[in-house]
N, C-alpha and C. Protein backbone atom coordinates (compact mmCIF):
# COMPACT_ATOMS: atom_id res chain seq x y z
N UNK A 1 102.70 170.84 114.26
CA UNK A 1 102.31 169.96 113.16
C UNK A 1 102.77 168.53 113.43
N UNK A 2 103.91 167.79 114.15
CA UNK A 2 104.56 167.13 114.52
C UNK A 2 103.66 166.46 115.07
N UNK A 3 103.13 167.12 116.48
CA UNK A 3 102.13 165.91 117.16
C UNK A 3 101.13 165.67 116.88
N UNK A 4 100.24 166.72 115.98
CA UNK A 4 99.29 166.38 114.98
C UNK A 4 99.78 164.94 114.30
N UNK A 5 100.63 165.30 113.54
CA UNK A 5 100.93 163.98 112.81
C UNK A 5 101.00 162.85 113.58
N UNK A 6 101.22 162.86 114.61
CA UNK A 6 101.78 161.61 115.53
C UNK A 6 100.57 161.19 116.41
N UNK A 7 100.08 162.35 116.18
CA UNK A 7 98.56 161.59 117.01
C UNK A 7 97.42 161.02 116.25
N UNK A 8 97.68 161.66 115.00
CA UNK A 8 96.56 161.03 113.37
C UNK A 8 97.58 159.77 113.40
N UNK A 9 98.97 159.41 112.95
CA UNK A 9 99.29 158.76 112.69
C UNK A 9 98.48 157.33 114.04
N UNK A 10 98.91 157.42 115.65
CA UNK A 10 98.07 156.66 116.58
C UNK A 10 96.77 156.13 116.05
N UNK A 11 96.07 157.53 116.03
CA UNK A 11 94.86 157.16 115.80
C UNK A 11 94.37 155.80 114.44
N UNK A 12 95.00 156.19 113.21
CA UNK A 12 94.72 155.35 112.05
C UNK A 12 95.42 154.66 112.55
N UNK A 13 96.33 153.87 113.18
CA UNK A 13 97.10 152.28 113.63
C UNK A 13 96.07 151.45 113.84
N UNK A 14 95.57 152.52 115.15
CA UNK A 14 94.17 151.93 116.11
C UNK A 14 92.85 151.64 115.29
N UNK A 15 93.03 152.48 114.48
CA UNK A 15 91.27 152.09 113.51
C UNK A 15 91.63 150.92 112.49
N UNK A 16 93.24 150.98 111.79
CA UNK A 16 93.23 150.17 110.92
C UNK A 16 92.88 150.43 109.93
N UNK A 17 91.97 149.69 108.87
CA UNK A 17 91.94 150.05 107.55
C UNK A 17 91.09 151.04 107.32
N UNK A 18 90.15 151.17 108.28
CA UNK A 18 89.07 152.50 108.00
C UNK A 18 90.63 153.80 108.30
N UNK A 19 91.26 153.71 109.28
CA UNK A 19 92.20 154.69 109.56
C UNK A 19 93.37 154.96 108.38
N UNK A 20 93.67 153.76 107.67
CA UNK A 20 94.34 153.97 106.22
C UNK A 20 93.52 154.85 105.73
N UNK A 21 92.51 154.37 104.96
CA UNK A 21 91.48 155.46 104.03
C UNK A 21 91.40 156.37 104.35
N UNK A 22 91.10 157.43 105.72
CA UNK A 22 91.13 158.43 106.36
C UNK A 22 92.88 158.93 105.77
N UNK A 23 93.84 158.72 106.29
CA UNK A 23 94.96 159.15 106.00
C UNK A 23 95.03 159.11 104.48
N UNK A 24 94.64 158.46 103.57
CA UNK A 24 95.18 158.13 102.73
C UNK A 24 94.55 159.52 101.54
N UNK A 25 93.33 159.66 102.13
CA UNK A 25 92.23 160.28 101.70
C UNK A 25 92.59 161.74 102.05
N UNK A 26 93.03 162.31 103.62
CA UNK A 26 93.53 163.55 103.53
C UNK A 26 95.44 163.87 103.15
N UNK A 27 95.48 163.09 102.98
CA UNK A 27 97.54 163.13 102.30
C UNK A 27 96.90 162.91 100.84
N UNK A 28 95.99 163.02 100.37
CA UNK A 28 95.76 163.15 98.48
C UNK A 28 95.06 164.33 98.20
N UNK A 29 94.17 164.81 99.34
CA UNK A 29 93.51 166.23 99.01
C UNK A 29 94.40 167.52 99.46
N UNK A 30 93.96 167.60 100.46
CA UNK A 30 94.07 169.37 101.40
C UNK A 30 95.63 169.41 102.45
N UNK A 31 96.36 167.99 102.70
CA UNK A 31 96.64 168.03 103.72
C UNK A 31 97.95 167.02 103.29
N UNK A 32 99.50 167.55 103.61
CA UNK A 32 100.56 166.52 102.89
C UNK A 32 100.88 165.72 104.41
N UNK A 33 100.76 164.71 104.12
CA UNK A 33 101.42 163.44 104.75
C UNK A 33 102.21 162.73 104.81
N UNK A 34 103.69 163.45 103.96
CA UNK A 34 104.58 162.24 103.35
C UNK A 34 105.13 160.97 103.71
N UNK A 35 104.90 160.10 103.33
CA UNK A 35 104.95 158.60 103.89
C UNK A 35 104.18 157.88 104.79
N UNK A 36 103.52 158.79 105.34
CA UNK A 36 102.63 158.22 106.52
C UNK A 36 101.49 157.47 106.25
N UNK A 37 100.89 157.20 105.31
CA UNK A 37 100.59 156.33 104.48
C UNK A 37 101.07 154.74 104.34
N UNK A 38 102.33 155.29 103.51
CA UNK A 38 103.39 153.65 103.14
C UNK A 38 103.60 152.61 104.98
N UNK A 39 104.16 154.10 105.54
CA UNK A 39 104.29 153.55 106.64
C UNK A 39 103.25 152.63 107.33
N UNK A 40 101.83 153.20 107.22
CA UNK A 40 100.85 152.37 107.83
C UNK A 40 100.32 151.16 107.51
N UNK A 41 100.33 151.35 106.49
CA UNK A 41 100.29 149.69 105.62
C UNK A 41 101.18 148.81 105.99
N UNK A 42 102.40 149.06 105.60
CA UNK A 42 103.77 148.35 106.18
C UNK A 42 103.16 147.79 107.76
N UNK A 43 103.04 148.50 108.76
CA UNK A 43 103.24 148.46 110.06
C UNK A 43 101.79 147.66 110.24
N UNK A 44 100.76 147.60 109.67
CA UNK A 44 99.41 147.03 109.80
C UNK A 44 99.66 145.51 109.05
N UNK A 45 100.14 145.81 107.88
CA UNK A 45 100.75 144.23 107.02
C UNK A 45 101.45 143.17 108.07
N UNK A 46 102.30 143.96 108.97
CA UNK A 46 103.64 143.65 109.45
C UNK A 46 102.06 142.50 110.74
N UNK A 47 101.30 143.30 110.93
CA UNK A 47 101.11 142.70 112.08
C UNK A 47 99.70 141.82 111.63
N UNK A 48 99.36 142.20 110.46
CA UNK A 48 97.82 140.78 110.25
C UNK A 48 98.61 140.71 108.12
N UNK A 49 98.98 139.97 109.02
CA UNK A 49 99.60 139.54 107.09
C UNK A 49 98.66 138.91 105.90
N UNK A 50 97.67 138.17 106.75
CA UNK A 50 96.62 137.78 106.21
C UNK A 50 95.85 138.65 105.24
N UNK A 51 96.18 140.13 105.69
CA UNK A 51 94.79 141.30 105.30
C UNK A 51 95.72 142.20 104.62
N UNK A 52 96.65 141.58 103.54
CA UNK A 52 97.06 142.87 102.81
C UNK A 52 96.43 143.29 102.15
N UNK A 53 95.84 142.40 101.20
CA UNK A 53 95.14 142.97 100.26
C UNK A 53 94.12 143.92 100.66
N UNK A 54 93.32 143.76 101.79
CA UNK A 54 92.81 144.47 102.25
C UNK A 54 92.95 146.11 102.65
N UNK A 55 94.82 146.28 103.21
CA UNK A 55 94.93 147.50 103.69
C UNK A 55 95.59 148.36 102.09
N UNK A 56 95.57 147.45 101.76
CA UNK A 56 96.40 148.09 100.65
C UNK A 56 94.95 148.45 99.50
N UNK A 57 93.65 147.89 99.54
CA UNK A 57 92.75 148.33 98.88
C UNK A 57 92.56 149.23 99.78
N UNK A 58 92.50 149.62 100.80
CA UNK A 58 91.85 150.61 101.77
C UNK A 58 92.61 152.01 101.62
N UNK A 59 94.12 151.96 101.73
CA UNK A 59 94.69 153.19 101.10
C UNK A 59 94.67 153.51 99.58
N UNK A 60 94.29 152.40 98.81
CA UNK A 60 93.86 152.85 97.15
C UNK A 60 92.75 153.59 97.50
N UNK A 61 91.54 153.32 98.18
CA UNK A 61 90.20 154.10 97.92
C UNK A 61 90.60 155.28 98.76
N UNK A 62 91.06 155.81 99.73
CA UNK A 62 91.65 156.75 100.15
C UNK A 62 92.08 157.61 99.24
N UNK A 63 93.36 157.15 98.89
CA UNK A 63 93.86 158.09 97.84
C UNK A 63 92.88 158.43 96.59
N UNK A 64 92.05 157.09 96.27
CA UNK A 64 91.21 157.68 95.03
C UNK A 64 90.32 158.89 95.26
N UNK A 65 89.57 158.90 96.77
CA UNK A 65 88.58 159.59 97.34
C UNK A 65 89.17 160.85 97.15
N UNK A 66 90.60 160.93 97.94
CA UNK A 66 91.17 162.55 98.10
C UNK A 66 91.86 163.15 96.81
N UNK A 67 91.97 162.14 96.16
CA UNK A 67 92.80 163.07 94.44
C UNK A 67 91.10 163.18 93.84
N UNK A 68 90.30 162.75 94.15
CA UNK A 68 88.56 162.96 93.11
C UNK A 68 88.59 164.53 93.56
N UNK A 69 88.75 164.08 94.69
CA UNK A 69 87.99 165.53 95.46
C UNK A 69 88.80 167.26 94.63
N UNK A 70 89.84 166.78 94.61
CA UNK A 70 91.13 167.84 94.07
C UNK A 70 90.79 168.06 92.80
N UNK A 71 90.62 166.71 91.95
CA UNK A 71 90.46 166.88 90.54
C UNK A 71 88.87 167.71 90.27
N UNK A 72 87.59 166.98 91.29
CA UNK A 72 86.35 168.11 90.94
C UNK A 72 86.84 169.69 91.49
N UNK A 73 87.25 169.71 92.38
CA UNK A 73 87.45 171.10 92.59
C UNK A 73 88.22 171.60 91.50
N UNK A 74 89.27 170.91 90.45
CA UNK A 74 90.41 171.91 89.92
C UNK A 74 89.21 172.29 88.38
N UNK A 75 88.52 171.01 88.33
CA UNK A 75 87.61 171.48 87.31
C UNK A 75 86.48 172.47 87.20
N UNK A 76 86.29 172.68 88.56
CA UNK A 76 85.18 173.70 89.08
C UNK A 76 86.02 174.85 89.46
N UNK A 77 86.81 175.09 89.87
CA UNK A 77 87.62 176.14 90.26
C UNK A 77 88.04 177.31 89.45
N UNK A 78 88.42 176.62 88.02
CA UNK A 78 89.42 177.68 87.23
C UNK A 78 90.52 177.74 87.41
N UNK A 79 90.79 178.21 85.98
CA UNK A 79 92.35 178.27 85.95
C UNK A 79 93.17 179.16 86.69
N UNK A 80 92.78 180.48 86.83
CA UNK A 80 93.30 181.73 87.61
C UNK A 80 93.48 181.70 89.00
N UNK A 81 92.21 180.36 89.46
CA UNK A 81 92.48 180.36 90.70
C UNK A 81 93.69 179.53 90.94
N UNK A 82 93.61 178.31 90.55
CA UNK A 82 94.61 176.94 90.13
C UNK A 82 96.06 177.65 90.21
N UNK A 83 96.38 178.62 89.42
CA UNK A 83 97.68 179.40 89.13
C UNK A 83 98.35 179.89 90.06
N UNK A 84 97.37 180.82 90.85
CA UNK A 84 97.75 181.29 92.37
C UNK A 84 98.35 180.64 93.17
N UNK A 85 97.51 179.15 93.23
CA UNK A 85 97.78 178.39 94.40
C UNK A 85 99.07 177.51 94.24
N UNK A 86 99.65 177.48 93.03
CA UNK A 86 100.46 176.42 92.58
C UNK A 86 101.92 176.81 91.86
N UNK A 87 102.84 176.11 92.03
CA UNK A 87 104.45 177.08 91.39
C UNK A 87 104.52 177.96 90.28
N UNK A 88 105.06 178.57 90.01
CA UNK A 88 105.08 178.93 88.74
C UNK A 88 105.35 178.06 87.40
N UNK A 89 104.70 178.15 86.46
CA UNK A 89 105.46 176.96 85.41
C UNK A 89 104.93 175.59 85.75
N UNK A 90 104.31 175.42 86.85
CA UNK A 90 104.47 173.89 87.26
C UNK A 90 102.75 173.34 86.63
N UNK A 91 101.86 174.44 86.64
CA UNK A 91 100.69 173.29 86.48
C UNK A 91 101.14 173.55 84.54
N UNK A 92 101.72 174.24 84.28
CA UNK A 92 101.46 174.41 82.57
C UNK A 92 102.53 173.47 82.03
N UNK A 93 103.57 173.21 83.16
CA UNK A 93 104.39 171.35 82.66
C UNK A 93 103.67 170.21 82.66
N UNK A 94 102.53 170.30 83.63
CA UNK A 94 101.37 169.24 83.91
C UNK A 94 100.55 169.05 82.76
N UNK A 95 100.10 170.45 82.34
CA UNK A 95 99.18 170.36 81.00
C UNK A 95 100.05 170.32 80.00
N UNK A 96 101.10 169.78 79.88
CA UNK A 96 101.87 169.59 78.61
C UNK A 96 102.19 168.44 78.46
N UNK A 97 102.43 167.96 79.23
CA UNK A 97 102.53 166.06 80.02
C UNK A 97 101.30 165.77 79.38
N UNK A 98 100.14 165.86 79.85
CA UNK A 98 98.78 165.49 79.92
C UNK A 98 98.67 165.34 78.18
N UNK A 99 98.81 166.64 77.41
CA UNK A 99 99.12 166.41 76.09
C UNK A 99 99.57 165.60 75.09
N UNK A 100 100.89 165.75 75.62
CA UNK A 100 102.37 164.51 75.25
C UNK A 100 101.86 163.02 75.55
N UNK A 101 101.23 162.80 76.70
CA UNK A 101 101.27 161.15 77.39
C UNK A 101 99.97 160.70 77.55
N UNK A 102 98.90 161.51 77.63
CA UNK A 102 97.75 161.47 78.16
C UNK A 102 97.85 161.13 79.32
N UNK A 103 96.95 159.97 79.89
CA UNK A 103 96.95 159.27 81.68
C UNK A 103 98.51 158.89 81.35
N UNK A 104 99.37 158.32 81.10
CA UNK A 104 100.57 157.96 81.64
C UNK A 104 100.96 159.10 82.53
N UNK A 105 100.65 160.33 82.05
CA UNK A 105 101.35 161.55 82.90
C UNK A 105 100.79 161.62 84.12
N UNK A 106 99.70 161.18 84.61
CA UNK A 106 99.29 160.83 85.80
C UNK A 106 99.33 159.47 86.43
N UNK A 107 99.47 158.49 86.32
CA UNK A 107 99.63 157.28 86.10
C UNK A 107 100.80 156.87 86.86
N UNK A 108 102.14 157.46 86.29
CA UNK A 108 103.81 157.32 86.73
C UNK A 108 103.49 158.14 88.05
N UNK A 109 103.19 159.38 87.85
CA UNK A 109 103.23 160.07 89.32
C UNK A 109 102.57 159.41 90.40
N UNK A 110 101.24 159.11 90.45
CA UNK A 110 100.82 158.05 91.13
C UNK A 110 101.52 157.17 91.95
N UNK A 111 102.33 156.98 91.46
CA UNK A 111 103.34 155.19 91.55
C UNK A 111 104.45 156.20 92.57
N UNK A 112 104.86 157.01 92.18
CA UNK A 112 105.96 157.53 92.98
C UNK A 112 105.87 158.06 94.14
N UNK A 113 106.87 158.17 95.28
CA UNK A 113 106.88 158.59 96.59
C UNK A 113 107.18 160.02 96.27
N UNK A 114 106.94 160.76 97.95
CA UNK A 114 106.84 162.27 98.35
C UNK A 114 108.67 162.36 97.90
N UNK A 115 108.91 163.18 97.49
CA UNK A 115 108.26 164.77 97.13
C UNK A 115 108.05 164.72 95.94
N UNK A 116 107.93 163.58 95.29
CA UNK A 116 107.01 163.84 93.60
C UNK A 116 105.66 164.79 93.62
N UNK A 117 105.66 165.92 92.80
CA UNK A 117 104.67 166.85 92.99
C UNK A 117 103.18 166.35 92.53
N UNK A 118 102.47 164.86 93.06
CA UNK A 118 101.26 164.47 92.28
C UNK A 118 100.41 164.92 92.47
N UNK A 119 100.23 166.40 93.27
CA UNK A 119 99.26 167.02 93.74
C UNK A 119 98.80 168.01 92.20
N UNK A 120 99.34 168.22 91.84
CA UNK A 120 99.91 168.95 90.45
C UNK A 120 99.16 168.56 89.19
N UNK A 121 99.69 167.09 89.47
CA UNK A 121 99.22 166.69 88.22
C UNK A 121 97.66 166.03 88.54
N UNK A 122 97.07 165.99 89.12
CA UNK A 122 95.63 165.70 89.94
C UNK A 122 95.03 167.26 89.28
N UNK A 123 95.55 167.97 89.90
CA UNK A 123 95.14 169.35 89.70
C UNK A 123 95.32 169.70 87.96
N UNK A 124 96.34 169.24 87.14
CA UNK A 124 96.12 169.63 86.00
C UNK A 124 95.01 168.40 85.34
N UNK A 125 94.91 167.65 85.82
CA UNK A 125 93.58 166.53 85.37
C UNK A 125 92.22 167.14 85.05
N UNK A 126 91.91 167.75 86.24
CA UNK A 126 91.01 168.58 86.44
C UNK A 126 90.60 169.76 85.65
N UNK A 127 91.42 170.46 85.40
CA UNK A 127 91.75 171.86 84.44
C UNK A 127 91.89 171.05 83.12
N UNK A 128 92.33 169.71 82.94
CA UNK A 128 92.72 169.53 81.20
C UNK A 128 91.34 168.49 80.85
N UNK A 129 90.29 168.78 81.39
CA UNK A 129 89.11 168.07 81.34
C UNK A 129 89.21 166.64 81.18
N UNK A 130 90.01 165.90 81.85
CA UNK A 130 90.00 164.37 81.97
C UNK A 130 88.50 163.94 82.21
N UNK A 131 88.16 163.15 81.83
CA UNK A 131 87.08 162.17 82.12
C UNK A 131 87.22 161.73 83.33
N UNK A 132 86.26 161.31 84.04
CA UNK A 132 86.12 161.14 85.11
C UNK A 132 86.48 159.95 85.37
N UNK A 133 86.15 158.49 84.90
CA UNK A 133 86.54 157.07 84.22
C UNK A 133 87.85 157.06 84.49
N UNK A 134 88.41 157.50 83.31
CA UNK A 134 89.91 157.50 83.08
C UNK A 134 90.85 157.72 84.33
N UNK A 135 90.33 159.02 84.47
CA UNK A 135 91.36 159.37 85.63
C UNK A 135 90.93 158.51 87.10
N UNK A 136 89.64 158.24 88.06
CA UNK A 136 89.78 156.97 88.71
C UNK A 136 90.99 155.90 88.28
N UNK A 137 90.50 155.31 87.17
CA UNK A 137 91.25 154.41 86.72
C UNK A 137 92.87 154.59 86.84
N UNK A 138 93.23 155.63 86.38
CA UNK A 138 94.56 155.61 86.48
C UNK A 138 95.22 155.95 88.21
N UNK A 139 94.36 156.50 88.79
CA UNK A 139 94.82 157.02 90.45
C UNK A 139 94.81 155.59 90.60
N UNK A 140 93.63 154.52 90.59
CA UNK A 140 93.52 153.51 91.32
C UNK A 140 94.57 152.17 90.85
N UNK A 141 95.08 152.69 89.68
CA UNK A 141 96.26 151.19 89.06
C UNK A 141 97.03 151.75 89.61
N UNK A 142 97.49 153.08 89.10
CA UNK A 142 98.87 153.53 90.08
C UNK A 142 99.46 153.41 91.72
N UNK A 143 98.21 153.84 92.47
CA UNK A 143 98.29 154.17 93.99
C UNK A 143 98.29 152.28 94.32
N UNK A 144 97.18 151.57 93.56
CA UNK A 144 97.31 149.86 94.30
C UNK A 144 98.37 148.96 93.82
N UNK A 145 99.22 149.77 92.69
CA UNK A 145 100.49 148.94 92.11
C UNK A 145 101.07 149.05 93.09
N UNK A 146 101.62 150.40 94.04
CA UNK A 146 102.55 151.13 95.19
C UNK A 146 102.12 150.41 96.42
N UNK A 147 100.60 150.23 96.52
CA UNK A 147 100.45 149.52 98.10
C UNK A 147 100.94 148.26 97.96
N UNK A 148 100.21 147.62 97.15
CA UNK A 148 100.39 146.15 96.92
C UNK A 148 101.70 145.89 97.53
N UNK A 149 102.53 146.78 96.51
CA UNK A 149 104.30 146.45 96.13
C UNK A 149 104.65 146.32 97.77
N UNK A 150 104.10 147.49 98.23
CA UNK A 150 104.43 148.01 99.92
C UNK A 150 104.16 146.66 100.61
N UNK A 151 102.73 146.15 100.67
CA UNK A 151 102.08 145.22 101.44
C UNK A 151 102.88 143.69 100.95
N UNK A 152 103.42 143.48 100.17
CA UNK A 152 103.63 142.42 99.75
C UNK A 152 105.35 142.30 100.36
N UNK A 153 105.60 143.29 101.05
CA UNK A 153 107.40 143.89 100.82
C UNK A 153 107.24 143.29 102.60
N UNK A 154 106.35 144.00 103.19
CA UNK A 154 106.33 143.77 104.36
C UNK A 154 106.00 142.21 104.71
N UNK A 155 104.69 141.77 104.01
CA UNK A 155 104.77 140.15 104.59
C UNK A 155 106.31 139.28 104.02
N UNK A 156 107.32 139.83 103.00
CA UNK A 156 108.19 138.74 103.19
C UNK A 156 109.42 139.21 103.88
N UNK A 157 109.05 140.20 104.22
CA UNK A 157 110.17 140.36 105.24
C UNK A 157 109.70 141.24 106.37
N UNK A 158 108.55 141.02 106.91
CA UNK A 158 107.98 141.29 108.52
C UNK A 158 108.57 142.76 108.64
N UNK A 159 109.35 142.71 110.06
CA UNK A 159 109.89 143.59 110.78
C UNK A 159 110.83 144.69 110.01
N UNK A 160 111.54 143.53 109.02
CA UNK A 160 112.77 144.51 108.54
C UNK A 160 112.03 145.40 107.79
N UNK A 161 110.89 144.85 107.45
CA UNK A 161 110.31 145.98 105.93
C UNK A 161 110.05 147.33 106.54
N UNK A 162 109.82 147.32 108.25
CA UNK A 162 109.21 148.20 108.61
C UNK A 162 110.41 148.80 109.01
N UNK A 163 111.34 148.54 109.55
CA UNK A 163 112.20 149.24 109.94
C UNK A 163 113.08 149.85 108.63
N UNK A 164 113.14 149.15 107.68
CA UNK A 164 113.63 149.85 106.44
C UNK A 164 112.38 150.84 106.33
N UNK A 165 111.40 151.19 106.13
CA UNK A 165 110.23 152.10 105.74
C UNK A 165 110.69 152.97 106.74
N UNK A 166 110.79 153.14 108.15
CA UNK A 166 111.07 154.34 108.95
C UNK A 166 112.48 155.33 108.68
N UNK A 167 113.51 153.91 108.18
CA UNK A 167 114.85 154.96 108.29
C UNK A 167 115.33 155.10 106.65
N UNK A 168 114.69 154.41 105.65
CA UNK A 168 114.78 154.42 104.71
C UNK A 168 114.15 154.58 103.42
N UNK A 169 112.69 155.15 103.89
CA UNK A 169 111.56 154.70 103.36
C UNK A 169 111.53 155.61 101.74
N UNK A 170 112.04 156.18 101.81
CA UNK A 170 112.12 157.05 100.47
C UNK A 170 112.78 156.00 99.28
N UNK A 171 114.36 155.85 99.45
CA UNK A 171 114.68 154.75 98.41
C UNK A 171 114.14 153.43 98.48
N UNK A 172 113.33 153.15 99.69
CA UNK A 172 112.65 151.60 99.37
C UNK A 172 111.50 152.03 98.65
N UNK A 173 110.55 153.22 98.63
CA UNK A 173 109.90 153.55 97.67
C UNK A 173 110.26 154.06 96.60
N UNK A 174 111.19 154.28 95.87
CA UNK A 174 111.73 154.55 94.58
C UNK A 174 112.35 152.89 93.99
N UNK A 175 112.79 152.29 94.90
CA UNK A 175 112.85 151.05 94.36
C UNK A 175 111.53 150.45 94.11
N UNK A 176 110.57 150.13 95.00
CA UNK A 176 109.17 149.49 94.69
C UNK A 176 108.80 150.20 93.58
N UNK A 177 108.93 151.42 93.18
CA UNK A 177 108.32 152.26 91.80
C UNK A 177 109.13 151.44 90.71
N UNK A 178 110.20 151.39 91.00
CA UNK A 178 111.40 151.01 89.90
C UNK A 178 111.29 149.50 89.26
N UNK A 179 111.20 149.09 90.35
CA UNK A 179 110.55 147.01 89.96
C UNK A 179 108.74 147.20 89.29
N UNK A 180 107.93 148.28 90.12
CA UNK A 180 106.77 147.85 89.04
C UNK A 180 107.17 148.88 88.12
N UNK A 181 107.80 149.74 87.66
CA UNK A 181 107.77 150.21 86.01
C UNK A 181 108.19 149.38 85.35
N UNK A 182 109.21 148.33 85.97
CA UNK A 182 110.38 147.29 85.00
C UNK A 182 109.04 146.12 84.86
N UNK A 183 108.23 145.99 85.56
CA UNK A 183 107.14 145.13 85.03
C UNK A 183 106.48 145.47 84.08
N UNK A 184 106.43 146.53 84.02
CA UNK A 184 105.43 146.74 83.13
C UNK A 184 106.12 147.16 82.30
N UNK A 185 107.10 147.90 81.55
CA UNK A 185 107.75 147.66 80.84
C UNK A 185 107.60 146.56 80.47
N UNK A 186 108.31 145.01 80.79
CA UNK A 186 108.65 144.05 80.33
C UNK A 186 107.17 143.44 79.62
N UNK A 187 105.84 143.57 80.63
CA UNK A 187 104.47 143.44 79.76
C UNK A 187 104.15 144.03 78.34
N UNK A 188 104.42 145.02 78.75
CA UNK A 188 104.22 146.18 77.07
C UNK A 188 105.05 145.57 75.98
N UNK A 189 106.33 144.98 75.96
CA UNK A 189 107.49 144.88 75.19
C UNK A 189 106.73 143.64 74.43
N UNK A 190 106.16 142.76 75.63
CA UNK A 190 106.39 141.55 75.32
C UNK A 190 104.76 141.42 74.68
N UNK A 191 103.55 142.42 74.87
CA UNK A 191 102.38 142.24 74.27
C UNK A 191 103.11 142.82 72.33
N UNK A 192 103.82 143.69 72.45
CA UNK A 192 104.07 144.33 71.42
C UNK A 192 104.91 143.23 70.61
N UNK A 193 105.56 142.50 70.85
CA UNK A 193 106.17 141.16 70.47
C UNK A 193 105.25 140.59 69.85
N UNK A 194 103.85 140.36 70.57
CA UNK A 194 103.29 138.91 70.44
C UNK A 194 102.65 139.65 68.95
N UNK A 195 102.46 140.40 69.29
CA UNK A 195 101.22 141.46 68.41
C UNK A 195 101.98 141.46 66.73
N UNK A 196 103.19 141.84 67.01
CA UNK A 196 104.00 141.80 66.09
C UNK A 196 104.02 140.43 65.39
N UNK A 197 104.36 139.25 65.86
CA UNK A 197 104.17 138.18 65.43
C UNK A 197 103.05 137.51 64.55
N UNK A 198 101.88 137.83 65.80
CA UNK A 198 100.66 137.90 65.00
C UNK A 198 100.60 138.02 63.79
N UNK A 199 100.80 139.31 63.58
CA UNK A 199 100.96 140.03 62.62
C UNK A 199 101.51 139.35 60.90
């Protein structure tokens, strides 16, 4: 599995942003990739800084492509099958989330690095009849809040970003999650302020 990875990983360097979407697209459906993703952006940012926005839209449509694919199948599939394939307890915490939060419960997971189980909650999307709209929407704010954060991490600090992403890449992605929730937090507080005022 190792040189698999290491030879997909080659390969998407060499293609670039079509090679993001490809990775990005099978690490959201059938196939776990952890980090190899963040990593590629980083390492592609690192070297055409000009084109973040670019690689970082290219692993959003990726990821949107391969969580669609999960979510039509979990809706076409059934529940019995869904159950089999998945922990015990774990997709019926998903459909209770989904309840409790609506899209936020997919939304936060999105944003977060491996081993957050977002395969799960993709899969309870599907089974809890999300709209099709909605849920795009929420894969694609979540997954391009995370690249962005990624792509933007690497042009101001080049090399180091990348070498922090290889030996560290887990807490630099729990931090990038942590600064955009505290954004948005601070947006919500402060629309709810104004609103209030209004008022």
């Amino acid at each position: 599995m190792r040189s698999f990875v290491s030879w997909l990983s080659g390969a998407a360097l060499t293609l670039g942003g079509p090679g993001i979407f490809a990775v990005a697209a099978l690490d959201s459906s059938f196939v776990s990739l952890p980090q190899i993703n963040d990593l590629l952006v980083v390492l592609n940012v690192t070297q055409n800084k000009h084109l973040v926005l670019y690689y970082a839209a290219m692993a959003t449509l990726g990821s949107v492509t391969g969580c669609f694919l999960l979510y039509y199948l979990a809706g076409k599939g059934g529940e019995t099958f869904l159950r089999n394939r998945t922990s015990a307890g774990g997709l019926d915490r998903a459909l209770g989330l989904y309840r409790r939060h609506g899209l936020l419960a997919l939304l936060v997971p999105a944003l977060l690095p491996p081993p957050a189980p977002f395969k799960l909650f993709v899969l309870g999307a599907g089974l809890a009849g999300v709209r099709p709209v909605p849920f795009i929407t929420a894969i694609a704010v979540g997954r391009g809040a995370r690249y962005i954060a990624l792509g933007l991490l690497a042009v101001y600090f080049g090399d180091a970003a990348l070498e922090l992403m290889r030996t560290r890449g887990h807490e630099v992605a729990l931090w990038v999650v942590g600064l955009i929730l505290l954004g948005i937090a601070i947006w919500w507080g402060s629309q709810r302020i104004r609103k209030a005022r209004a008022a």
